[in-house]
C-alpha atoms as a PDB file:
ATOM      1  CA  UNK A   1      -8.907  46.312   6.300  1.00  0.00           C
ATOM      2  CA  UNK A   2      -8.077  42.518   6.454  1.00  0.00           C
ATOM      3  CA  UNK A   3      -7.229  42.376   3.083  1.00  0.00           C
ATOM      4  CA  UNK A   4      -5.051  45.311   3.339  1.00  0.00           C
ATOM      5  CA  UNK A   5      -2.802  44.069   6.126  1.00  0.00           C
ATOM      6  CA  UNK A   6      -2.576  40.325   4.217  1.00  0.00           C
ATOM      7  CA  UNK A   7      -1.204  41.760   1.459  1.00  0.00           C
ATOM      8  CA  UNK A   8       1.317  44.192   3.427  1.00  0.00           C
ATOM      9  CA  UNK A   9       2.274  40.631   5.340  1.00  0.00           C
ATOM     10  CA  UNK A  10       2.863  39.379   1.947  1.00  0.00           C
ATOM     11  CA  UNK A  11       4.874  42.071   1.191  1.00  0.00           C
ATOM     12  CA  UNK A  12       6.906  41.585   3.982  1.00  0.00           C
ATOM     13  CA  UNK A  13       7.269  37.469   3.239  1.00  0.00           C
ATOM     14  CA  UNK A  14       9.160  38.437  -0.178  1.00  0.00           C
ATOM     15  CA  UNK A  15      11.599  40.190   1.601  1.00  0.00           C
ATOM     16  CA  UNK A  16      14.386  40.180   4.234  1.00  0.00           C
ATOM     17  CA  UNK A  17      13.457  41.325   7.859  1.00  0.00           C
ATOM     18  CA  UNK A  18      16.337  41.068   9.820  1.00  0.00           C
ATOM     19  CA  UNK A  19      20.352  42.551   8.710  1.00  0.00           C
ATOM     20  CA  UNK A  20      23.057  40.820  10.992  1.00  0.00           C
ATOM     21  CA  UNK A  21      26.391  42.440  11.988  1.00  0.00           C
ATOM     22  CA  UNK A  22      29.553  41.553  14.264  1.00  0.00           C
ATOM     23  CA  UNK A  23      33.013  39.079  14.320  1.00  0.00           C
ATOM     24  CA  UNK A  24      33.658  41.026  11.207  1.00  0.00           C
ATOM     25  CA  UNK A  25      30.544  40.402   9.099  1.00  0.00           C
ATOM     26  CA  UNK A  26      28.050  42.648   7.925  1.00  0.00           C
ATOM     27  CA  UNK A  27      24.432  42.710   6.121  1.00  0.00           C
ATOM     28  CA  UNK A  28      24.036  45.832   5.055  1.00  0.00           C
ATOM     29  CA  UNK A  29      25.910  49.389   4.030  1.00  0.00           C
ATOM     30  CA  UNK A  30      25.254  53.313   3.905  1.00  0.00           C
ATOM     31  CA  UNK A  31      23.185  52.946   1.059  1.00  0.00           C
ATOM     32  CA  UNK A  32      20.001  50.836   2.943  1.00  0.00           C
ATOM     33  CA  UNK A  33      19.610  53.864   5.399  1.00  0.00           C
ATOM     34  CA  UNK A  34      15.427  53.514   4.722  1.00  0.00           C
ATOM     35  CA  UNK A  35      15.915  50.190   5.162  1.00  0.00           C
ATOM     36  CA  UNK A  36      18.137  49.788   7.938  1.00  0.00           C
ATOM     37  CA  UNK A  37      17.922  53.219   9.611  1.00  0.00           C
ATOM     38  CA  UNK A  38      20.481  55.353  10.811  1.00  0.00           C
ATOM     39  CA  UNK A  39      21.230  52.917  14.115  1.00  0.00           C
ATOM     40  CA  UNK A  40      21.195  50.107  11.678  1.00  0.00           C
ATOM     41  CA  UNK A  41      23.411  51.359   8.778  1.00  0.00           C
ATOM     42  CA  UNK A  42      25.907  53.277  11.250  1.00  0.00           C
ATOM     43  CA  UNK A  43      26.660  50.029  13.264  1.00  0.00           C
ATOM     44  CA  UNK A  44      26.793  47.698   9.984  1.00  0.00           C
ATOM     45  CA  UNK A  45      29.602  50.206   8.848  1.00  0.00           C
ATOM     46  CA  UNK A  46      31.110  50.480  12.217  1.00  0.00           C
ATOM     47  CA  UNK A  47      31.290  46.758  11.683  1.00  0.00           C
ATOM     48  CA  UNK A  48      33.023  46.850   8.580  1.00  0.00           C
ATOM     49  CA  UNK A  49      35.712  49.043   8.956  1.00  0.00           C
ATOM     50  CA  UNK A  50      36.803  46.632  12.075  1.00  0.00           C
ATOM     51  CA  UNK A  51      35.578  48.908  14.901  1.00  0.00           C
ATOM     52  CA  UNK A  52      34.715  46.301  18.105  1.00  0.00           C
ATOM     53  CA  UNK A  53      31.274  46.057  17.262  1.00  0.00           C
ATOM     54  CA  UNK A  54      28.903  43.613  19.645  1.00  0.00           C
ATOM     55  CA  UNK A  55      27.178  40.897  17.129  1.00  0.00           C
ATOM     56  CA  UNK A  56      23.611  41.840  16.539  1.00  0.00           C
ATOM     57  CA  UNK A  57      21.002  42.652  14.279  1.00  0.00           C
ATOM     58  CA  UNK A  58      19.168  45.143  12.596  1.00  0.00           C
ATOM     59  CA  UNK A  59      14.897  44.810  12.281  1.00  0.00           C
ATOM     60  CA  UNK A  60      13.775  46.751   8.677  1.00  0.00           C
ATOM     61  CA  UNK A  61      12.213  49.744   9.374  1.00  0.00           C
ATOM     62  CA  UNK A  62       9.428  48.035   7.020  1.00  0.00           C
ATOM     63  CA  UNK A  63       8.774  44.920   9.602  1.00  0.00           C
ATOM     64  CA  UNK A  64       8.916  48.113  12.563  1.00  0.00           C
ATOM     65  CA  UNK A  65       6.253  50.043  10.398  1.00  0.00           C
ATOM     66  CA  UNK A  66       4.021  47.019   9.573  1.00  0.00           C
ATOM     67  CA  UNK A  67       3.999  46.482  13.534  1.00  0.00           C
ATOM     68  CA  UNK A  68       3.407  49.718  14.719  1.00  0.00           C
ATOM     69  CA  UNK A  69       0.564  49.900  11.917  1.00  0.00           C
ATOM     70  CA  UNK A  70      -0.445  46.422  13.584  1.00  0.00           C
ATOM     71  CA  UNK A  71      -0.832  47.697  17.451  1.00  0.00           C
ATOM     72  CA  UNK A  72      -2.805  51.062  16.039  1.00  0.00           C
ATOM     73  CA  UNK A  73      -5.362  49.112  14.252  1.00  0.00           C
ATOM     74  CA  UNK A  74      -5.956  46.740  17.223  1.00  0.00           C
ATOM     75  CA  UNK A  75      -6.199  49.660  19.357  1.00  0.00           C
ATOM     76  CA  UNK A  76      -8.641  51.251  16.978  1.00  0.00           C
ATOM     77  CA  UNK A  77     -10.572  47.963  16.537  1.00  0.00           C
ATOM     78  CA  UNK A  78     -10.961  47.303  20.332  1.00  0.00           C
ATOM     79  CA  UNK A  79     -11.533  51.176  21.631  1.00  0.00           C
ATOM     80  CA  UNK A  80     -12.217  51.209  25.232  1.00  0.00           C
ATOM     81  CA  UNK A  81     -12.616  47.668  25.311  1.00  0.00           C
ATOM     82  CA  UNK A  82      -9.208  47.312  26.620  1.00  0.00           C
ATOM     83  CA  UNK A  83      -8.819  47.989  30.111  1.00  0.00           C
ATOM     84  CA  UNK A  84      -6.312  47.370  32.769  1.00  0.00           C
ATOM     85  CA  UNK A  85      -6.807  44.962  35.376  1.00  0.00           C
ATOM     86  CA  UNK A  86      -7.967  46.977  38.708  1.00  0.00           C
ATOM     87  CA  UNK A  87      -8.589  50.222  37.184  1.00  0.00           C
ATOM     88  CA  UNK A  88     -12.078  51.248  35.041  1.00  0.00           C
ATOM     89  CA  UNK A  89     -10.142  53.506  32.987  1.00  0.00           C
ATOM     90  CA  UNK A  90     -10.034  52.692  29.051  1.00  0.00           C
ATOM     91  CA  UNK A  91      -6.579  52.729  27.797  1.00  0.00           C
END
C-alpha cells in the first residue's frame, strides 16, 4: 500500500497542483473541467472575460483525490485507535 501511494505522490510531483486566477489573469479554461472542476473552470472564465473576480486559486481535483484517498487509508490503518479526547467512543 506504501508503494502505491509513493508512486501516486510521484504522479502528482510531475504535475501542476494549484491554477491561479484574478487582476485579469487566468490558469486555466473550459476545457480542464476534470482538472479544475466546475468551481474552478467557471471562475477562471469568469476571470477572463473581465467579470470582478477576487484573486485566488484553484487545487486539482487530482491533489483533492490523492488527499481524500490519504485521510481514508489512515482511518483504515488506525481503526478505533483514534479516539477523541474525553469520550471512549472510536471515531
Amino acid at each position: 500500500m506504501i508503494g502505491a501511494m509513493a508512486d501516486k505522490m510521484e504522479k502528482l510531483r510531475k504535475h501542476k497542483w494549484v491554477y491561479s486566477y484574478g487582476n485579469g489573469k487566468v490558469e486555466g479554461d473550459p476545457t480542464m473541467k476534470n482538472l479544475l472542476g466546475l468551481k474552478g473552470v467557471n471562475l477562471a472564465e469568469m476571470t477572463s472575460i473581465g467579470v470582478p473576480v477576487p484573486p485566488g486559486f484553484t487545487i486539482t481535483t487530482e491533489v483533492c483525490n490523492y488527499y481524500y484517498n490519504t485521510i481514508i487509508n489512515i482511518l483504515m490503518i488506525f481503526g478505533s485507535s483514534f479516539q477523541s479526547y474525553g469520550n471512549n467512543r472510536s471515531l
